[in-house]
N, C-alpha and C. Protein backbone atom coordinates (compact mmCIF):
# COMPACT_ATOMS: atom_id res chain seq x y z
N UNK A 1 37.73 39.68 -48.03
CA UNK A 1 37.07 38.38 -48.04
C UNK A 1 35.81 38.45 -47.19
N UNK A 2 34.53 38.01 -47.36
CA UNK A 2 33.29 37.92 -46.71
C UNK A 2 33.09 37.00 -46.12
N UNK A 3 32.86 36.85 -44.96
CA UNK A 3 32.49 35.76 -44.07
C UNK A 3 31.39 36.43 -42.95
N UNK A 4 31.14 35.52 -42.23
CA UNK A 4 30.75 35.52 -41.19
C UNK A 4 31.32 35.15 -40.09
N UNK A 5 31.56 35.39 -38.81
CA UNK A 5 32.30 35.13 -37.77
C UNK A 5 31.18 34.83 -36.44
N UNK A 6 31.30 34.01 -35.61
CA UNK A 6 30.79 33.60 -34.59
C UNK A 6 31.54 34.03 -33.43
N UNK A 7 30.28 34.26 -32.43
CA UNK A 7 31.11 34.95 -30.94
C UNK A 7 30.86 33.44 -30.32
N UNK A 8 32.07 33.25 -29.05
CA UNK A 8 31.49 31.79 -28.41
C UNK A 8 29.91 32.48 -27.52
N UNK A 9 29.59 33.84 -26.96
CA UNK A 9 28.79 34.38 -26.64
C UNK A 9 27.49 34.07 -27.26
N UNK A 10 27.26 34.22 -27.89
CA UNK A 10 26.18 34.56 -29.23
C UNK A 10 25.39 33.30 -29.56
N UNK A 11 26.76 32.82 -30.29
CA UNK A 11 26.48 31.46 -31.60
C UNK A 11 25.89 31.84 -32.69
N UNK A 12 26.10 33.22 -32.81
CA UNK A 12 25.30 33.99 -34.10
C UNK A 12 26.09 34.38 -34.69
N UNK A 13 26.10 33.80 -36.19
CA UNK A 13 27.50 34.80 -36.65
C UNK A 13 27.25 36.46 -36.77
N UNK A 14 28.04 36.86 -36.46
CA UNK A 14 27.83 39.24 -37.33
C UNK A 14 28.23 38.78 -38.56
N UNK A 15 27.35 39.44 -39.41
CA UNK A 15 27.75 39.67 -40.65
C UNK A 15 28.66 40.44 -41.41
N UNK A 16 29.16 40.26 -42.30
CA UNK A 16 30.39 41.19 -42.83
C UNK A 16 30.15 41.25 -44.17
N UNK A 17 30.23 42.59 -44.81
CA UNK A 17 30.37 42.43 -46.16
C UNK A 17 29.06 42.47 -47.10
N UNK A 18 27.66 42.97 -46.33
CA UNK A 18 26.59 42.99 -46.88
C UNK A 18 25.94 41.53 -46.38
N UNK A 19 26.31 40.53 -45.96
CA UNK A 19 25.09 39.55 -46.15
C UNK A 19 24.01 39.72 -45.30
N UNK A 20 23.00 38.91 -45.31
CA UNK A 20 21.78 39.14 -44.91
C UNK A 20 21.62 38.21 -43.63
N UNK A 21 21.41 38.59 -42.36
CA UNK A 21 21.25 37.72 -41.33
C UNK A 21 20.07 37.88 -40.42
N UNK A 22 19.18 36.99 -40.17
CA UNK A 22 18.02 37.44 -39.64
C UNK A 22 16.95 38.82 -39.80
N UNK A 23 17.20 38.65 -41.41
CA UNK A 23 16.72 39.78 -42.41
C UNK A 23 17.02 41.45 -41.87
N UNK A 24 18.40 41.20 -41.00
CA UNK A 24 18.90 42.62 -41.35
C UNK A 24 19.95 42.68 -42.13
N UNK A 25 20.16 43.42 -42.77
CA UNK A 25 21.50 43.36 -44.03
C UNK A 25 22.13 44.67 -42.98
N UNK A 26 23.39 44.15 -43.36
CA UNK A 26 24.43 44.72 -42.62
C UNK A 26 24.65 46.30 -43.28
N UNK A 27 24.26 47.01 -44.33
CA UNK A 27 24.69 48.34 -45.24
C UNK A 27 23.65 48.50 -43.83
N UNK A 28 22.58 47.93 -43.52
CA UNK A 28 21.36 48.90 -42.47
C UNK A 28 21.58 48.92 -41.24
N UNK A 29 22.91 48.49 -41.13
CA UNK A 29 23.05 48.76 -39.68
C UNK A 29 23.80 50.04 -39.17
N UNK A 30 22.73 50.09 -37.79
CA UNK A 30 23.59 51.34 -37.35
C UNK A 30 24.11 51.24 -35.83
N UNK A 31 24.79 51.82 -35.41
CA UNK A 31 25.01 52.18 -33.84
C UNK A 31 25.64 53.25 -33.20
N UNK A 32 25.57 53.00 -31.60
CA UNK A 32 26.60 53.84 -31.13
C UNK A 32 26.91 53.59 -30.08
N UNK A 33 27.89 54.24 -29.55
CA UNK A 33 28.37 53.74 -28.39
C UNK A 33 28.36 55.41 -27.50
N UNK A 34 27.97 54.70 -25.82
CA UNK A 34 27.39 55.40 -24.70
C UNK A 34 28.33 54.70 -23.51
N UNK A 35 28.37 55.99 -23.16
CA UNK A 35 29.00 55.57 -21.45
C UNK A 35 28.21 54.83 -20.71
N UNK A 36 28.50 54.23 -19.63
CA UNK A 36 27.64 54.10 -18.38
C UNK A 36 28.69 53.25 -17.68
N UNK A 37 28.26 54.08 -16.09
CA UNK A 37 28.83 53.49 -15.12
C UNK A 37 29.53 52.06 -14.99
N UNK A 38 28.72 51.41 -16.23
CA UNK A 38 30.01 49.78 -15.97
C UNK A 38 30.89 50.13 -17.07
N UNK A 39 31.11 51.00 -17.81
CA UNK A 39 31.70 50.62 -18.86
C UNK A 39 31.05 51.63 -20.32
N UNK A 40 31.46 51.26 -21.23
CA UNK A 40 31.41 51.83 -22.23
C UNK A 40 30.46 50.58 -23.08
N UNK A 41 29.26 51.04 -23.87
CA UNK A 41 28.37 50.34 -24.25
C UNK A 41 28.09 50.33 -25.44
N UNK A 42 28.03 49.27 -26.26
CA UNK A 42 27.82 49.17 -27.99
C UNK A 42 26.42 49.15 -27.77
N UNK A 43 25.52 49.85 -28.60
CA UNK A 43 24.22 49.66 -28.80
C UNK A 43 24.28 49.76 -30.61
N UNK A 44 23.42 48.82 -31.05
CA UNK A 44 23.15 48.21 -32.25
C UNK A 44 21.48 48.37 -32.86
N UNK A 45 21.64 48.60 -33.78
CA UNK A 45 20.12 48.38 -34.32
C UNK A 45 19.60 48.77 -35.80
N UNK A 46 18.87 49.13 -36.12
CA UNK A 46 18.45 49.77 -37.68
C UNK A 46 17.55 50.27 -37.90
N UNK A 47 17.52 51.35 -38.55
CA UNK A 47 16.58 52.41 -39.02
C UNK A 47 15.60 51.99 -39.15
N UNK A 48 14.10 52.34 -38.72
CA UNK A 48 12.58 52.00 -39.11
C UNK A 48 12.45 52.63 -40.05
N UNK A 49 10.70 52.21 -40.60
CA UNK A 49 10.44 53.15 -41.26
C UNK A 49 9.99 54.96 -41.06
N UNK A 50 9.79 54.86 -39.70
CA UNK A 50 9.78 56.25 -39.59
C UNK A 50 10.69 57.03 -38.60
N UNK A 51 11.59 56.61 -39.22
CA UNK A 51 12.91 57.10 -38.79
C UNK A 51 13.70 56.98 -37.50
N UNK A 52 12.81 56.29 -36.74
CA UNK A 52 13.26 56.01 -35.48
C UNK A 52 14.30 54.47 -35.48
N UNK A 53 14.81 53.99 -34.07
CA UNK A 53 15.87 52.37 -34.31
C UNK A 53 14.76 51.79 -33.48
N UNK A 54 15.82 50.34 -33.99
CA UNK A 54 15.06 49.15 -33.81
C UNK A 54 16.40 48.24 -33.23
N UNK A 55 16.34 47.87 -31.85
CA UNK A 55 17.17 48.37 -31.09
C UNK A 55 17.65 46.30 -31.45
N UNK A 56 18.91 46.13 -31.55
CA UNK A 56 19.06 44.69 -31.84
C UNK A 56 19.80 43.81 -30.98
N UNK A 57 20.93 45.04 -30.43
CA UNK A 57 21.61 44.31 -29.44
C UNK A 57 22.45 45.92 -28.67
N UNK A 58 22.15 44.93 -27.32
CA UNK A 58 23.67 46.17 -26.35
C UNK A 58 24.54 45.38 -25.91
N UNK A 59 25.77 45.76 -26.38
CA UNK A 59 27.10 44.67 -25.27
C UNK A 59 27.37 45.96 -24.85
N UNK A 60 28.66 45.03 -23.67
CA UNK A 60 29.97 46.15 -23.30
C UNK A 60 31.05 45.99 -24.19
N UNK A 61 31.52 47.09 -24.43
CA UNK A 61 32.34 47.48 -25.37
C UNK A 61 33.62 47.03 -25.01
N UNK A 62 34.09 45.94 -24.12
CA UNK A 62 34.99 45.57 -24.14
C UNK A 62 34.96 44.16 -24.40
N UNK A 63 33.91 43.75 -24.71
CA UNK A 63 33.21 42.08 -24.74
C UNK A 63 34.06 41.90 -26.38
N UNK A 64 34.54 40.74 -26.60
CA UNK A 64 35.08 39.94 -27.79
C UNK A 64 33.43 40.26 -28.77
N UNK A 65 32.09 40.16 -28.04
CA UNK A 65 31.12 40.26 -29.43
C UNK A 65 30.96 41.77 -29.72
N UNK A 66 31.62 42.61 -29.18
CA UNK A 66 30.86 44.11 -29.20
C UNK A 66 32.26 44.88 -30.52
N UNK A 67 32.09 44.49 -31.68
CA UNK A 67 32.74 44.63 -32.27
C UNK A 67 32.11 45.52 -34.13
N UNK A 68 32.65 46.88 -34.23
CA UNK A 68 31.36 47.16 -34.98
C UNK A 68 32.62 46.43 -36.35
N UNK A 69 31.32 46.51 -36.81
CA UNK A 69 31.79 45.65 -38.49
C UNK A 69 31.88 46.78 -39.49
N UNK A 70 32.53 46.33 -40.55
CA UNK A 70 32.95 47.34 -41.69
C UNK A 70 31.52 47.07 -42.62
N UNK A 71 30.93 48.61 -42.96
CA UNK A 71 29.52 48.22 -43.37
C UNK A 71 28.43 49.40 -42.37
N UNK A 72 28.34 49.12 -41.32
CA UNK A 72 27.74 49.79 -40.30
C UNK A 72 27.99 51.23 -40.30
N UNK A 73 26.71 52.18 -39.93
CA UNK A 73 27.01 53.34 -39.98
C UNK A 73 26.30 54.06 -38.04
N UNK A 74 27.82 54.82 -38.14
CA UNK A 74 27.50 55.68 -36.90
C UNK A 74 26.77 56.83 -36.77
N UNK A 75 25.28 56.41 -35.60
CA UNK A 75 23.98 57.16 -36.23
C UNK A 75 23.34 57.83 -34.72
N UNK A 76 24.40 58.29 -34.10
CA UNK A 76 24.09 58.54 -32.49
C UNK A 76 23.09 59.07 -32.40
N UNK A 77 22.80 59.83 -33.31
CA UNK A 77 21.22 60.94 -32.99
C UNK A 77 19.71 60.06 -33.13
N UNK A 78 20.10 58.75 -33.84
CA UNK A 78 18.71 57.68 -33.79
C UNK A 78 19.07 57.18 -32.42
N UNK A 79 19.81 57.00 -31.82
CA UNK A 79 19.50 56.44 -30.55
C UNK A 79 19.19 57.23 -29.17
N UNK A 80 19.14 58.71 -29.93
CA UNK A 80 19.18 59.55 -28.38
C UNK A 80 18.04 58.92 -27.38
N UNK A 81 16.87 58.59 -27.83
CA UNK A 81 16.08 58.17 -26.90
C UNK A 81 16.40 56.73 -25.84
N UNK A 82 17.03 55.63 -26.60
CA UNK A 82 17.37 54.80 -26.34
C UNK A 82 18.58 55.04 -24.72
N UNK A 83 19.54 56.03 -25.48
CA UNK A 83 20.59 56.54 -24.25
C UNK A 83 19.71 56.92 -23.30
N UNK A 84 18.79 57.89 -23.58
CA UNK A 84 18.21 58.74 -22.44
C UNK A 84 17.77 57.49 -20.90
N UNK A 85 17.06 56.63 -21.90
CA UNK A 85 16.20 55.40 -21.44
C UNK A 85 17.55 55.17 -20.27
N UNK A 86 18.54 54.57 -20.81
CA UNK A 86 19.59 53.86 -20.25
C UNK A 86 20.26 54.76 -19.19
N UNK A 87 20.17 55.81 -19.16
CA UNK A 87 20.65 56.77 -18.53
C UNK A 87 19.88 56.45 -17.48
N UNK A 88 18.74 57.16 -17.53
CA UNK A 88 17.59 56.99 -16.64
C UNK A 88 17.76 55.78 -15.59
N UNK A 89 17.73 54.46 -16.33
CA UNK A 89 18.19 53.33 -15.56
C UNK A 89 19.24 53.95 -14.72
N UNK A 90 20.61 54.01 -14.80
CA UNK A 90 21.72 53.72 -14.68
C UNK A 90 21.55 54.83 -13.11
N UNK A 91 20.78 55.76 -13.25
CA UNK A 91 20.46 56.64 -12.45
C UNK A 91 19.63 56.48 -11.32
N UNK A 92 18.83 55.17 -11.43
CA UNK A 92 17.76 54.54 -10.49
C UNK A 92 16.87 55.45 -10.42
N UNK A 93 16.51 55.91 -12.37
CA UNK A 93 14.89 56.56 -12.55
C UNK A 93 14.32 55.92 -13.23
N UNK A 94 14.53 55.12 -13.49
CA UNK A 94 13.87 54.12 -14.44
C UNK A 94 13.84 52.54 -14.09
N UNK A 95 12.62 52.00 -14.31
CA UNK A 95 12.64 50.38 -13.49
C UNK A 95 12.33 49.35 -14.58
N UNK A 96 11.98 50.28 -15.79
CA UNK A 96 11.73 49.47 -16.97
C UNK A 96 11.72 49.80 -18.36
N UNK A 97 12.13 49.23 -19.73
CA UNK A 97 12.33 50.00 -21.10
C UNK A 97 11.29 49.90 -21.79
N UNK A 98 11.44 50.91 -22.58
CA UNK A 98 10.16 51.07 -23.67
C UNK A 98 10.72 51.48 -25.03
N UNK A 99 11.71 50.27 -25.04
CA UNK A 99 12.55 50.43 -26.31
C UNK A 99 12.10 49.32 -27.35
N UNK A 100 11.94 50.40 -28.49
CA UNK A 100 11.81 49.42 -30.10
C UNK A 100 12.60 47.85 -30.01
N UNK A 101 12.37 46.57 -29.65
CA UNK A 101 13.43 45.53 -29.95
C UNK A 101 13.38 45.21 -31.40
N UNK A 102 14.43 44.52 -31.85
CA UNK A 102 14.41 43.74 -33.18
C UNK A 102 14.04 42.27 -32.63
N UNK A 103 12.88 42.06 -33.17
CA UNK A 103 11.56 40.64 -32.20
C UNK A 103 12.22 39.50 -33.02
N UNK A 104 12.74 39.29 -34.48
CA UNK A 104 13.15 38.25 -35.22
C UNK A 104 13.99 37.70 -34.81
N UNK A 105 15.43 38.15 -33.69
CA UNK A 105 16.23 37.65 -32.84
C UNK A 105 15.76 36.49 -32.52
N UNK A 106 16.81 35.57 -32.48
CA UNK A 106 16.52 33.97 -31.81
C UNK A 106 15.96 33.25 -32.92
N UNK A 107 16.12 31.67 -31.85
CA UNK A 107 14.90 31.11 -32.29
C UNK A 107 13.97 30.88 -31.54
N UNK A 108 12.93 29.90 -31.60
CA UNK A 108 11.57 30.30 -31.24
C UNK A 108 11.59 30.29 -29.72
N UNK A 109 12.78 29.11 -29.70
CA UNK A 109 12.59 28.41 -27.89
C UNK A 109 13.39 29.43 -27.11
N UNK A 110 14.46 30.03 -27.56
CA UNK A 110 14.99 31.58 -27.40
C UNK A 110 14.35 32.42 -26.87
N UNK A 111 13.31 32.78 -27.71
CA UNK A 111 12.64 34.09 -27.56
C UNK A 111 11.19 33.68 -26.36
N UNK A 112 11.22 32.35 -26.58
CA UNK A 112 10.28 32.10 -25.45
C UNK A 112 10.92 32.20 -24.12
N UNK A 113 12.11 32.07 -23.89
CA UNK A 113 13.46 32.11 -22.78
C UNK A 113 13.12 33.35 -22.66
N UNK A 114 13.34 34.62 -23.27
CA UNK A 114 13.82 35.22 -23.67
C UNK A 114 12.41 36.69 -22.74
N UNK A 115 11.16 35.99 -23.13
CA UNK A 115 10.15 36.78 -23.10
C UNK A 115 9.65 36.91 -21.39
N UNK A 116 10.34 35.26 -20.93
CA UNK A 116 10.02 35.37 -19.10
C UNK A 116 11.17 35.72 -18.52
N UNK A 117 12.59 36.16 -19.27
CA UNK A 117 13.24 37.04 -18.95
C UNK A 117 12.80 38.48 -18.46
N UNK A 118 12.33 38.75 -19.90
CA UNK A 118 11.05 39.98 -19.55
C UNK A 118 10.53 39.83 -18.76
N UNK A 119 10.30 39.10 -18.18
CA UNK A 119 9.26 39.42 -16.88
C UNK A 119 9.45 39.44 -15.83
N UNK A 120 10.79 39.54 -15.58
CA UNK A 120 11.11 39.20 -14.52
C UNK A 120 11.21 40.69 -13.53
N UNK A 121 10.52 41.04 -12.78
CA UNK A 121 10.40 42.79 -12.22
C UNK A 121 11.83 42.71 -11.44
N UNK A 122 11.77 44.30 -11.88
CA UNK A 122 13.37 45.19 -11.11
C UNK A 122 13.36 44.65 -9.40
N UNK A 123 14.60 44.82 -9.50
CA UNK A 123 14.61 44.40 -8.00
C UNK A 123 14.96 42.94 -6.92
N UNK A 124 14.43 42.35 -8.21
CA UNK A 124 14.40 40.54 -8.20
C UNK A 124 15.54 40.35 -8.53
N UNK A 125 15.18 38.57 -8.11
CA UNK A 125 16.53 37.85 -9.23
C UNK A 125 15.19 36.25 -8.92
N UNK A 126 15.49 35.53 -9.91
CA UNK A 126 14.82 34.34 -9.91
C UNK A 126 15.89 32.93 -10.54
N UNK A 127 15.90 32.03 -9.93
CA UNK A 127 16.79 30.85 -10.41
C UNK A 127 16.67 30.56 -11.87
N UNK A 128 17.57 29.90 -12.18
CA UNK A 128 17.74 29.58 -14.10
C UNK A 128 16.35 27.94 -13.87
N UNK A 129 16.69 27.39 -12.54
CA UNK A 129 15.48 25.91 -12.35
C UNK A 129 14.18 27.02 -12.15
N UNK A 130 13.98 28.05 -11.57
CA UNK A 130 12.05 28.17 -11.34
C UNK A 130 12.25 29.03 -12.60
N UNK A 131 13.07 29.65 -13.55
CA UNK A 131 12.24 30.32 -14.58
C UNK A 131 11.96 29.20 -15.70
N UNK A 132 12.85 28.24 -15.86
CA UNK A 132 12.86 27.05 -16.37
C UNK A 132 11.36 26.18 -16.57
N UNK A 133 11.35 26.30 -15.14
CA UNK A 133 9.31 25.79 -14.58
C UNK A 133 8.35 26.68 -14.98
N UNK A 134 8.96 28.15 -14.94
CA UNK A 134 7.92 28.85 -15.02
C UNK A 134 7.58 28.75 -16.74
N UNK A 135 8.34 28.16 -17.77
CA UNK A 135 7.95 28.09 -19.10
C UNK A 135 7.71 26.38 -19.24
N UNK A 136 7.49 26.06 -18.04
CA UNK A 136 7.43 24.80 -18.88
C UNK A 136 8.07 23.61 -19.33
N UNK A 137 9.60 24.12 -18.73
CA UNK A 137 10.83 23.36 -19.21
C UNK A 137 10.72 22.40 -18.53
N UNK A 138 11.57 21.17 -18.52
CA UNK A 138 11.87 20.27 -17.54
C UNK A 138 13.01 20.46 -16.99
N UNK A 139 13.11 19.45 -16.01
CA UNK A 139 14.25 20.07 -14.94
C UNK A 139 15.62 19.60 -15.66
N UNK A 140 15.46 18.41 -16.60
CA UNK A 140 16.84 17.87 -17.39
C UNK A 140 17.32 18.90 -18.24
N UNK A 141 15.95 19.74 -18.72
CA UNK A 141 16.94 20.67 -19.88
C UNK A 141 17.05 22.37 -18.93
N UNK A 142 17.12 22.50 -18.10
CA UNK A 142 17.40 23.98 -17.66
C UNK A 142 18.71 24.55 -18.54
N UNK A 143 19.89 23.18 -18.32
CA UNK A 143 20.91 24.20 -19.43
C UNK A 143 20.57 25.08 -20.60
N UNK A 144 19.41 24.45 -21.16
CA UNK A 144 18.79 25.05 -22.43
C UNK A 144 18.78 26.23 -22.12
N UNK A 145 18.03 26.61 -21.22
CA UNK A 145 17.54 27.75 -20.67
C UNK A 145 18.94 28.73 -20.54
N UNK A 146 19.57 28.38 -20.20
CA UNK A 146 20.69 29.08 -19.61
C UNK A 146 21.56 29.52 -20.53
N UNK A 147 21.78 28.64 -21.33
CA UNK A 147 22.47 28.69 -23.25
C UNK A 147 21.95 30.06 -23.84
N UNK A 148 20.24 29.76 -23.71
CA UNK A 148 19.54 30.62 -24.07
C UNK A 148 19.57 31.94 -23.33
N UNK A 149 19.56 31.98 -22.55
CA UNK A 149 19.86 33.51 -21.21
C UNK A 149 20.85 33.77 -21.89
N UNK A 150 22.21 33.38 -21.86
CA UNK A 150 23.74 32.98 -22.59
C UNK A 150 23.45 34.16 -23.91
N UNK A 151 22.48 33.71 -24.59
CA UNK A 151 22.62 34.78 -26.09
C UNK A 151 21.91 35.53 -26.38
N UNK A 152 21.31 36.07 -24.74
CA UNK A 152 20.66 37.46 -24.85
C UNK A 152 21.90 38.36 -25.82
N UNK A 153 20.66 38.84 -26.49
CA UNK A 153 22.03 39.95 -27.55
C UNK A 153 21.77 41.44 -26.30
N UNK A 154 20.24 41.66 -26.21
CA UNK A 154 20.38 42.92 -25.57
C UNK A 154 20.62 43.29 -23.94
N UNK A 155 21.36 42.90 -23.45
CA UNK A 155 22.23 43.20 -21.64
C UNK A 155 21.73 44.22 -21.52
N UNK A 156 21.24 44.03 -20.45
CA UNK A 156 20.58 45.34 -19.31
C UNK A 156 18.91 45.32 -19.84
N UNK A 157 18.99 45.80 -21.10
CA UNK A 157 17.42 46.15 -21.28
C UNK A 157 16.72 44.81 -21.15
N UNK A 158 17.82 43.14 -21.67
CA UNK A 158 16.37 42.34 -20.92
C UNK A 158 17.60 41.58 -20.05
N UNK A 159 16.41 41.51 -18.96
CA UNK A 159 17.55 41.87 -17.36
C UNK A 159 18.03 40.38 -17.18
N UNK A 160 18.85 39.89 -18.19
CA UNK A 160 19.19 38.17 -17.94
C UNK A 160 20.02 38.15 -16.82
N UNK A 161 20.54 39.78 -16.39
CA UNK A 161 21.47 39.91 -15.09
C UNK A 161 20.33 39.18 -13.70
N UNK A 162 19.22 39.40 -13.73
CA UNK A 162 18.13 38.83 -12.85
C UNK A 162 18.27 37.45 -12.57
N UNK A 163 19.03 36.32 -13.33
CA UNK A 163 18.83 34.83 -12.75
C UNK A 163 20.03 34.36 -12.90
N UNK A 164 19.72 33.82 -11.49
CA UNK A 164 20.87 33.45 -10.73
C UNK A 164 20.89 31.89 -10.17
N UNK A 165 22.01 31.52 -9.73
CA UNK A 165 22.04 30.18 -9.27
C UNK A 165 20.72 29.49 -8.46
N UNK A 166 20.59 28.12 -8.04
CA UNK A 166 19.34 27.89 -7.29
C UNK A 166 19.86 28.11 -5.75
N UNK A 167 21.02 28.40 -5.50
CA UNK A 167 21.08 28.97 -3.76
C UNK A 167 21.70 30.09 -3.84
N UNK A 168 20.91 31.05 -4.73
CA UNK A 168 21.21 32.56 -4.92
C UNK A 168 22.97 32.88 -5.50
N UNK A 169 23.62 32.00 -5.57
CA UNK A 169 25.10 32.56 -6.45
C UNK A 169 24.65 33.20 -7.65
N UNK A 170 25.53 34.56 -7.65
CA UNK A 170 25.77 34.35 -9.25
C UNK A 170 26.27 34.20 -10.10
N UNK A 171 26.13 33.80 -11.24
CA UNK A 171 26.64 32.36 -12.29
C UNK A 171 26.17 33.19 -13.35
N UNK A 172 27.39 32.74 -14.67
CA UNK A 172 26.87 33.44 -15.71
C UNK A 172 26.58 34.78 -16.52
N UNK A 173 27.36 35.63 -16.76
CA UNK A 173 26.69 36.85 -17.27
C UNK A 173 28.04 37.70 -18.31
N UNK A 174 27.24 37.45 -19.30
CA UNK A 174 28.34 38.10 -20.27
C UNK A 174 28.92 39.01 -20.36
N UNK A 175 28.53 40.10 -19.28
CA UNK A 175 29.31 41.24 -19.10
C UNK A 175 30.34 41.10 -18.00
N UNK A 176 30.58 39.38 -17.36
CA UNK A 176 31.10 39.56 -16.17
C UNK A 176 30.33 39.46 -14.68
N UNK A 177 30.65 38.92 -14.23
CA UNK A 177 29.86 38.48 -12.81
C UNK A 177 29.77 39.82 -11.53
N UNK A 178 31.17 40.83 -11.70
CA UNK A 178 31.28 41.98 -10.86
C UNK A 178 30.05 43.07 -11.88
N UNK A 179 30.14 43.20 -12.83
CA UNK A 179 28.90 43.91 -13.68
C UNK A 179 27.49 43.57 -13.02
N UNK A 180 27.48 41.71 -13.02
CA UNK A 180 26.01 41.51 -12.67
C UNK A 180 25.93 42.40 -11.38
N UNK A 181 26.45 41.80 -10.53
CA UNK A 181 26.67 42.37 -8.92
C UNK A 181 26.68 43.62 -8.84
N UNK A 182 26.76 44.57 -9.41
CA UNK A 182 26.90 45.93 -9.68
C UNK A 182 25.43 46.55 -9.87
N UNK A 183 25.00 45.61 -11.09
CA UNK A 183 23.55 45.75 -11.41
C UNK A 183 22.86 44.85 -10.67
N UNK A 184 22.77 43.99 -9.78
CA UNK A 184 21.66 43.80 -8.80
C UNK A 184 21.69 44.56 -7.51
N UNK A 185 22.88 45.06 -7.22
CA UNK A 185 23.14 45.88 -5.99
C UNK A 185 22.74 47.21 -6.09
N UNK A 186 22.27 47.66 -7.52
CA UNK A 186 21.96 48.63 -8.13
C UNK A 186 20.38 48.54 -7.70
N UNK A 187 19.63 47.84 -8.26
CA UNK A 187 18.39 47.32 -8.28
C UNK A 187 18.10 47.18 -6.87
N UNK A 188 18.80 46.47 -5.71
CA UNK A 188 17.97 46.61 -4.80
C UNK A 188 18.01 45.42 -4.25
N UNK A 189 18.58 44.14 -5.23
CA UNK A 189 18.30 42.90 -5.28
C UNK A 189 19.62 42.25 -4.22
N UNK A 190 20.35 43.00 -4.42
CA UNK A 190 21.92 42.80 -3.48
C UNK A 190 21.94 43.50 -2.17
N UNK A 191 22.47 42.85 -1.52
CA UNK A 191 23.23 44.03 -0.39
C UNK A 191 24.26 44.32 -1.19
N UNK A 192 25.12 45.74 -0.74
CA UNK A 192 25.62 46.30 -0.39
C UNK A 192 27.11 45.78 -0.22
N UNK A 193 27.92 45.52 -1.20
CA UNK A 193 29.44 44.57 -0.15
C UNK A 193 30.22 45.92 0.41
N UNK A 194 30.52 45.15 2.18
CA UNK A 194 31.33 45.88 2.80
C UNK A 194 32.88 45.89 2.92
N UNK A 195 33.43 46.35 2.36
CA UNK A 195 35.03 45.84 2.29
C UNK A 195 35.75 46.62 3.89
């Protein structure tokens, strides 16, 4: 039977069965999955035209959305660069990606969320209220914002782990709140917890 299924994560359904969703058809999808220090990682995406991916989403592979679908083909050698990238990170050699995204993701107010995510430099963390200001938002709709942080598809590469409560808690993060903490303590942005 063909359907579509929704993550409460997301709000996007994955496709099943060939249909067409944000003009990727599911026969074109590919992925693979990579270690790293938090965990085991779904990376998602689809073949360009010159043979390289087009990178669509990374969960952790233990997340309810990181689920590959029947349809999808396992294509580890298009993503070697992508791993390398992530590696690099994970290693504290790398402070930023220069990975192919799939840009049609979202919608518009999304990807505008989405783009001062991007901007936010390694090392930092900035509140869900000043990135909110920093696009423009008003202070009634920050949830928006946060919904929107909420369905980053790609974790880690755009660093929604970076914003955090307005008296520095952190709140929010689909891989888990000890992940975020892991990755800001990583970055530079944390101390250190002493047990």
């Amino acid at each position: 039977m063909c359907q579509a299924t929704a993550t409460s994560e997301s709000r996007q359904p994955w496709p099943l069965c060939g249909h067409n969703v944000d003009g990727m058809n599911i026969r074109s999808t590919i992925y693979t999955m990579m270690d790293s220090p938090l965990g085991e990682l779904l990376l998602i995406g689809r073949q360009d035209e010159a043979g390289g991916v087009v990178v669509s989403a990374v969960r952790f592979a233990d997340s309810s959305a990181a689920v590959v679908q029947p349809g999808w083909s396992a294509r580890p050698e298009l993503f070697t660069e992508v791993v390398g990238q992530l590696s690099a990170y994970f290693r504290g050699e790398r402070t930023e990606f220069e990975i192919r995204r799939d840009e049609t993701a979202g919608t518009a107010f999304q990807r505008e969320v989405w783009a001062a995510v991007d901007a936010i430099p390694y090392g930092t963390t900035i509140s869900y209220g000043r990135l909110a200001a920093r696009i423009g938002v008003e202070r009634e709709q920050v949830r928006a914002v946060g919904a929107a942080i909420g369905a980053n598809p790609l974790l880690i590469v755009r660093p929604c782990h970076r914003v955090v409560g307005a008296d520095g808690s952190l709140t929010g993060y689909a891989g888990g709140l000890e992940r975020k903490r892991q990755l800001l303590t990583a970055e530079g942005a944390l101390q250190p917890q002493l047990i």
